[in-house]
C-alpha atoms as a PDB file:
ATOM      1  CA  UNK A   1       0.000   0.000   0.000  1.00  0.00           C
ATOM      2  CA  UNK A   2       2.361   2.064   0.986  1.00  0.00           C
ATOM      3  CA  UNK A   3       4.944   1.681  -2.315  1.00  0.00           C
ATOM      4  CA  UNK A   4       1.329   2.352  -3.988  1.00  0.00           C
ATOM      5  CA  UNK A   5       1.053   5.773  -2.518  1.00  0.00           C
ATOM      6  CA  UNK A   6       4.860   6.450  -3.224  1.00  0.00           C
ATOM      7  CA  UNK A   7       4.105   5.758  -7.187  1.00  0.00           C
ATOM      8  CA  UNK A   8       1.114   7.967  -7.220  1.00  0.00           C
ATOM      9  CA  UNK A   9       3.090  10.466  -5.550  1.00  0.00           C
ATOM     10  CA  UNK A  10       5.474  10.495  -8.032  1.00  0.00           C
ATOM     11  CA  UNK A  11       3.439  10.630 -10.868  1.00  0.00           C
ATOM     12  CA  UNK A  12       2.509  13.827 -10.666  1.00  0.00           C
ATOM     13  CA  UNK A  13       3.994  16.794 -12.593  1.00  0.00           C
ATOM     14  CA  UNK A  14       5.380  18.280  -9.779  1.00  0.00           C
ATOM     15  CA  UNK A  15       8.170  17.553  -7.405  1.00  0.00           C
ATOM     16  CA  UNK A  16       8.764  20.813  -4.706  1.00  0.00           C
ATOM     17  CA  UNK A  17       7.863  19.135  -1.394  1.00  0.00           C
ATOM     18  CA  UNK A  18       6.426  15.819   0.001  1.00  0.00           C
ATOM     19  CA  UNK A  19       5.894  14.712   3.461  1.00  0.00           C
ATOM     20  CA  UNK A  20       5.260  11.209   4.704  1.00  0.00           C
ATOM     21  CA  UNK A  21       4.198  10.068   8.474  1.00  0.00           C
ATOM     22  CA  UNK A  22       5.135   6.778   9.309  1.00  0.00           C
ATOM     23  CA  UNK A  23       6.441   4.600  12.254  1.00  0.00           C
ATOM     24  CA  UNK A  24       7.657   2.081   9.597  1.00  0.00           C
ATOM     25  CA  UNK A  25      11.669   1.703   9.110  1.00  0.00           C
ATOM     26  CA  UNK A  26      11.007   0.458   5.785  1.00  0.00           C
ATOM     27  CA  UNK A  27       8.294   2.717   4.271  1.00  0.00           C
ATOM     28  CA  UNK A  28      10.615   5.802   5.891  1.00  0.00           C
ATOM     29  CA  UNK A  29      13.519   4.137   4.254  1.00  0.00           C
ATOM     30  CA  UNK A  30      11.447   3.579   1.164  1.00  0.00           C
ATOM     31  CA  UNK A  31      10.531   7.355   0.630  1.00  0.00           C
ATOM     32  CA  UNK A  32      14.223   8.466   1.575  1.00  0.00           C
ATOM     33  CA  UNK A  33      15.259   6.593  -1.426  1.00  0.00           C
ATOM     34  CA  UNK A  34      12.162   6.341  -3.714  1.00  0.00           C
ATOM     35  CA  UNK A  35      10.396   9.868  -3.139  1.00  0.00           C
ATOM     36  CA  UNK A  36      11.412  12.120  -5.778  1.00  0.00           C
ATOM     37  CA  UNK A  37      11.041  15.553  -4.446  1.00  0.00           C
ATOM     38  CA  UNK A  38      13.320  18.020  -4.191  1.00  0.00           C
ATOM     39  CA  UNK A  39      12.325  18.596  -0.301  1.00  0.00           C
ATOM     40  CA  UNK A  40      11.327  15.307   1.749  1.00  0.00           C
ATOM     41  CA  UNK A  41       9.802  15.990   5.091  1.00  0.00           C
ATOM     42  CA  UNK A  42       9.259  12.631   7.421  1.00  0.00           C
ATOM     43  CA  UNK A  43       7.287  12.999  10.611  1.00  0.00           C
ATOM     44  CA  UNK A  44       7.341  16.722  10.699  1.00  0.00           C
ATOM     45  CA  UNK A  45       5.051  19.473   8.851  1.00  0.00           C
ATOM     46  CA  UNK A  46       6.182  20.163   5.584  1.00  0.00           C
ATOM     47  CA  UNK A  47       6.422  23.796   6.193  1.00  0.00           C
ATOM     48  CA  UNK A  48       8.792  25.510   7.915  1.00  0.00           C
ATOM     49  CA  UNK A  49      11.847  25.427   5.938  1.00  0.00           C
ATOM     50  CA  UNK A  50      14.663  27.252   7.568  1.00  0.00           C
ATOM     51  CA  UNK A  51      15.964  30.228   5.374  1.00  0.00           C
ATOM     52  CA  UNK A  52      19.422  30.363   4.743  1.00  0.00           C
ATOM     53  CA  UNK A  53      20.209  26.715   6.653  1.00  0.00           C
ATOM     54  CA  UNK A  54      18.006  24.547   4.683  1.00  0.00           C
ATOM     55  CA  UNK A  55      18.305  24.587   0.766  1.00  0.00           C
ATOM     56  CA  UNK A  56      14.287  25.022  -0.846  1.00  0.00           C
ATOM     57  CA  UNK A  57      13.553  24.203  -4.384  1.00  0.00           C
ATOM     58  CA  UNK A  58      11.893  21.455  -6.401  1.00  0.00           C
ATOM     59  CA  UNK A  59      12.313  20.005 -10.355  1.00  0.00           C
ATOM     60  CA  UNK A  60      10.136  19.126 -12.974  1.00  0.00           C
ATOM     61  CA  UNK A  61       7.590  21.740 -13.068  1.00  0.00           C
ATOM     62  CA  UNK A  62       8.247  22.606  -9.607  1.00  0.00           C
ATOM     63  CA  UNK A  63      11.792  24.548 -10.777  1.00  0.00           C
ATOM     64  CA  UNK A  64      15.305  23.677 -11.748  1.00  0.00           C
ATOM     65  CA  UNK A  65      18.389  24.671 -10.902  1.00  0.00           C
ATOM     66  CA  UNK A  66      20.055  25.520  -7.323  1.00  0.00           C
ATOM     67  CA  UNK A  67      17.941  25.390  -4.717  1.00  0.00           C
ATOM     68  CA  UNK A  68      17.485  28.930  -2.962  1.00  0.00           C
ATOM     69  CA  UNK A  69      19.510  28.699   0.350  1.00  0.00           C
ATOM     70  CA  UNK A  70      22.195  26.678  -0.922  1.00  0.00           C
ATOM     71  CA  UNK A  71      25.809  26.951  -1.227  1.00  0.00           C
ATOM     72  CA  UNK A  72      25.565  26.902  -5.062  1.00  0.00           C
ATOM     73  CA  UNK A  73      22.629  29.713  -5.198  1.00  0.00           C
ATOM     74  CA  UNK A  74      25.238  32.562  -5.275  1.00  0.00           C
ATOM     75  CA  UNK A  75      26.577  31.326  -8.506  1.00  0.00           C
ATOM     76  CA  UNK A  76      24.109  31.236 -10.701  1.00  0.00           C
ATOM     77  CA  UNK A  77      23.683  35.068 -10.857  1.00  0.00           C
ATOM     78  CA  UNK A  78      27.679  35.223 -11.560  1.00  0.00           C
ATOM     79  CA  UNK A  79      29.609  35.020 -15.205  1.00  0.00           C
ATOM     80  CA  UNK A  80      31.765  32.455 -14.113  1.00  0.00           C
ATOM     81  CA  UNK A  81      35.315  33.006 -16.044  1.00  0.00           C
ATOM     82  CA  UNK A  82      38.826  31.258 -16.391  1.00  0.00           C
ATOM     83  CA  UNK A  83      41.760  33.314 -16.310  1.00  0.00           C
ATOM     84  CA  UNK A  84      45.236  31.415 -17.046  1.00  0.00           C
ATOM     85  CA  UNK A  85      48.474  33.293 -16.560  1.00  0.00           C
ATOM     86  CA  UNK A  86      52.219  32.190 -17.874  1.00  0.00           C
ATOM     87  CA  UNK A  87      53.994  31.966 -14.878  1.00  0.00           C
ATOM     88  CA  UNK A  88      57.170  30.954 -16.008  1.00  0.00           C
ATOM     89  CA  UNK A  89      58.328  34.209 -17.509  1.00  0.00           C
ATOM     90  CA  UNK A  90      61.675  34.404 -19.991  1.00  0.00           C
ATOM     91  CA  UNK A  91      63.262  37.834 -18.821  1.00  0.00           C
ATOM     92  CA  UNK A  92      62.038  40.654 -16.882  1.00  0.00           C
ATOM     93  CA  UNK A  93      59.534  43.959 -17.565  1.00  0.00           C
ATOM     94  CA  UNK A  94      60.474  46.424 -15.361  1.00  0.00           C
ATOM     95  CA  UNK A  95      57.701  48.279 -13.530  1.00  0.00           C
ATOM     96  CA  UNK A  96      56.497  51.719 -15.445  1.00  0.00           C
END
């Protein structure tokens, strides 16, 4: 029943937050492993998500990308750029 619920679940179009309530190892192992959201609340409210500690985003049509809060967030509003530099120099420019 329970693996049941878990395929519905992740069926739909969606995938932000779930939240399961169980007292069963198994079916709390089960949706650690088989419940594809992008924020999995077990035995607690699924609200609440601390800002700034706790990353918050979903996929499919829920979002992509970094999750706001998380150490990657910063990045994605930066033009990330290589810069290489000859360090082994063959005679000397003197400073102008």
């Amino acid at each position: 029943l329970f693996r049941s619920a878990l395929s519905l679940a992740n069926d739909s179009s969606y995938a932000l937050t779930g939240g399961v309530y169980s007292r069963s190892p198994v079916n709390i192992l089960a949706a650690q492993d088989g419940f594809d959201v992008g924020n999995l609340y077990i035995n607690r409210p699924i609200t609440g998500a601390l800002v700034g500690r706790q990353p918050f985003g979903g996929h499919r049509l829920s979002g992509l990308g970094t999750k706001a809060g998380g150490e990657d967030y910063l990045s994605q509003f930066m033009v990330r750029r290589a810069i290489s530099e000859n360090t082994l120099r063959h005679g000397f420019a003197p400073a102008e």
